[in-house]
C-alpha atoms as a PDB file:
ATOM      1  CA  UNK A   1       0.000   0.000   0.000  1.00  0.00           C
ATOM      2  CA  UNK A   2       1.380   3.485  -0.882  1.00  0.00           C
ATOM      3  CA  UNK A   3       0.360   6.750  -0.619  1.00  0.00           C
ATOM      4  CA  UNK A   4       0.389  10.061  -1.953  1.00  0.00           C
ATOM      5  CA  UNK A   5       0.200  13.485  -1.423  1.00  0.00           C
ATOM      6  CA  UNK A   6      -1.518  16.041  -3.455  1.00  0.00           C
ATOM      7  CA  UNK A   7       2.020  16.760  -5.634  1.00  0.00           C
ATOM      8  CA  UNK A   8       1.602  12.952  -6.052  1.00  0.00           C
ATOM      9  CA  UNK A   9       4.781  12.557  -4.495  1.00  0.00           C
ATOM     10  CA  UNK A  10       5.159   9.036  -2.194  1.00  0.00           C
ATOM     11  CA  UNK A  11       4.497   9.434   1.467  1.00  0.00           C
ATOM     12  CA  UNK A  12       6.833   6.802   3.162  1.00  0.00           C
ATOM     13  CA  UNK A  13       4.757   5.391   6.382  1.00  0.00           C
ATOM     14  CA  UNK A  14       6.372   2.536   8.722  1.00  0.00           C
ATOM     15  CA  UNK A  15       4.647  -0.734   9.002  1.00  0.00           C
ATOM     16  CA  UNK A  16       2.572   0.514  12.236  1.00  0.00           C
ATOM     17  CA  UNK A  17       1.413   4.127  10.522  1.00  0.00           C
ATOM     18  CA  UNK A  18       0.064   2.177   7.154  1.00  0.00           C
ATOM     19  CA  UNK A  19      -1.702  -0.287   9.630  1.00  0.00           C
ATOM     20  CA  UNK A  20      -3.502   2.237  11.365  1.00  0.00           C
ATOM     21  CA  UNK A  21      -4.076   4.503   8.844  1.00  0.00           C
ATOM     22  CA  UNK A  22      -5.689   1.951   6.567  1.00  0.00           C
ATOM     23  CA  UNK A  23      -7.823   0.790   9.886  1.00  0.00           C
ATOM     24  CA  UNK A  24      -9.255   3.796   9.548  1.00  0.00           C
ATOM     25  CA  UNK A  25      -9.433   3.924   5.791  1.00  0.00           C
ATOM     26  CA  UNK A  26     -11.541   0.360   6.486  1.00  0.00           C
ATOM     27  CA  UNK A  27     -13.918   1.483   8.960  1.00  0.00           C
ATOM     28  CA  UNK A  28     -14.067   5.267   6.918  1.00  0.00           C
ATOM     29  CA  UNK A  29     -17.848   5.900   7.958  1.00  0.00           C
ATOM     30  CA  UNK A  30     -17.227   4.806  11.352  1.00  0.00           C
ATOM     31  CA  UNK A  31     -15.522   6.014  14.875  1.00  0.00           C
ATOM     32  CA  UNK A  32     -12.934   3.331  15.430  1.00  0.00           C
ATOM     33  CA  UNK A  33     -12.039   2.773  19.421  1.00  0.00           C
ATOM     34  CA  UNK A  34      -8.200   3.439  20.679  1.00  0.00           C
ATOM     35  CA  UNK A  35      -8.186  -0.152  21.701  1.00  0.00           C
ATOM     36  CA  UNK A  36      -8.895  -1.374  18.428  1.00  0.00           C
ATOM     37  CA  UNK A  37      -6.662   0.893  16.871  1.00  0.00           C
ATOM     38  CA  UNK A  38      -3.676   0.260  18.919  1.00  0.00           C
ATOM     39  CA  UNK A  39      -4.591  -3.688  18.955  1.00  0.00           C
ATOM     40  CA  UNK A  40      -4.433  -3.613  15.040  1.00  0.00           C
ATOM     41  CA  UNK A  41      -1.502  -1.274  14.458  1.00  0.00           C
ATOM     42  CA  UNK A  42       0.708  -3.226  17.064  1.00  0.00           C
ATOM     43  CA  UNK A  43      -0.458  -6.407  17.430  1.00  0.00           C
ATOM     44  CA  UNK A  44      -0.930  -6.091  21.329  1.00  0.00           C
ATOM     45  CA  UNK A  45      -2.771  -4.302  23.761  1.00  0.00           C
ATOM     46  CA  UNK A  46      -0.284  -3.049  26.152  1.00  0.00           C
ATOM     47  CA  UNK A  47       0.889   0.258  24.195  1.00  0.00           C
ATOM     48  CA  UNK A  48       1.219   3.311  26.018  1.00  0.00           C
ATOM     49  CA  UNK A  49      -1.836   5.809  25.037  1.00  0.00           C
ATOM     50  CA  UNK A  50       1.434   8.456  24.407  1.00  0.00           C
ATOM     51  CA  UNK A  51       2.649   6.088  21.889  1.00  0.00           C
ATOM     52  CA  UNK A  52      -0.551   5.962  20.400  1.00  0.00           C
ATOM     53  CA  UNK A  53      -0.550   9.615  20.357  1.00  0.00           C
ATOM     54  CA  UNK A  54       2.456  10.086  19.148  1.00  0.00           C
ATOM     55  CA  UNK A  55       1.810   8.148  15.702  1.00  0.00           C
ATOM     56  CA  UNK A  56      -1.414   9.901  15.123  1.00  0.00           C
ATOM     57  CA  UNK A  57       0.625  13.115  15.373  1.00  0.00           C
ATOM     58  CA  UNK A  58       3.624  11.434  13.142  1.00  0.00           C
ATOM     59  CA  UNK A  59       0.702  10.358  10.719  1.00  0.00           C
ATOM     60  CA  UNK A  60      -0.553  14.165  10.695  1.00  0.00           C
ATOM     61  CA  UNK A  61       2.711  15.463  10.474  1.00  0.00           C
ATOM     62  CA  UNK A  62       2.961  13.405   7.199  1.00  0.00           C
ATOM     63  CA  UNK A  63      -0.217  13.979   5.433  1.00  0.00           C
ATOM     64  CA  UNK A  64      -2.475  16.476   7.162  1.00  0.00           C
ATOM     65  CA  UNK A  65      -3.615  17.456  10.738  1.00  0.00           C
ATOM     66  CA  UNK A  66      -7.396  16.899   9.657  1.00  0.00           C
ATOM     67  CA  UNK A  67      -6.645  13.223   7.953  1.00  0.00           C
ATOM     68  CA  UNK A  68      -7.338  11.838  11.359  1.00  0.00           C
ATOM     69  CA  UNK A  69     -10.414  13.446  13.383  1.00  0.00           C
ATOM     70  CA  UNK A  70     -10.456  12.660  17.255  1.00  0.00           C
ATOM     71  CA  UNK A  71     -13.677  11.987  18.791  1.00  0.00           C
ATOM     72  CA  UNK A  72     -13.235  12.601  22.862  1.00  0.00           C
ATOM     73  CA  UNK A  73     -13.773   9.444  24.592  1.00  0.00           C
ATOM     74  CA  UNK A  74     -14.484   7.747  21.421  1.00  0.00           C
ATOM     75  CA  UNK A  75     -12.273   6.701  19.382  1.00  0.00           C
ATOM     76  CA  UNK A  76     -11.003   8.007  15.660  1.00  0.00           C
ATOM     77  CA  UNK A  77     -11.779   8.715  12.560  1.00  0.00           C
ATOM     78  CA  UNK A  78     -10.201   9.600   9.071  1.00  0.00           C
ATOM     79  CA  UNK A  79     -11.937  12.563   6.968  1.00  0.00           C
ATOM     80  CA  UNK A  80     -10.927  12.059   2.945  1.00  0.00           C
ATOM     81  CA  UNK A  81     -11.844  15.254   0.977  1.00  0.00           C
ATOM     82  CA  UNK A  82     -13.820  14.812  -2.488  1.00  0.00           C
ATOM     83  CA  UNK A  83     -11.125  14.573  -4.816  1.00  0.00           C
ATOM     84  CA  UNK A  84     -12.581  17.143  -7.823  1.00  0.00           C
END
């Protein structure tokens, strides 16, 4: 899985940032849950919630700070413009 941003140039993502962000990108209609997040991305529960944070904000840093949308006591959520 690659991806692009909108100069189409490659966005290089380590194994744990492509697994989240396409658990998000699977569930793109839905609020996904930390837990489920982290348990996908890393394979185990026990991850820090400040690892977990910092990825998102590595992700964001990558792509865009709106990509991923944070619902308070929720869970996540990726927001994909309309492409035009």
């Amino acid at each position: 899985d690659r991806f692009y941003n909108s100069k189409n140039e490659e966005i290089i993502m380590t194994k744990i940032e492509k697994k989240l962000i396409l658990t998000l990108l699977e569930q793109k209609e839905k609020i996904v849950p930390v837990d489920i997040l982290i348990k996908r991305a890393w394979n185990k529960t026990n991850v820090s919630i400040y690892s977990f944070r910092n990825l998102i904000k590595k992700i964001r840093d990558k792509t865009y700070y709106e990509l991923i949308k944070n619902h308070s006591n929720l869970g996540y959520s990726v927001d994909i413009p309309l492409i035009q």
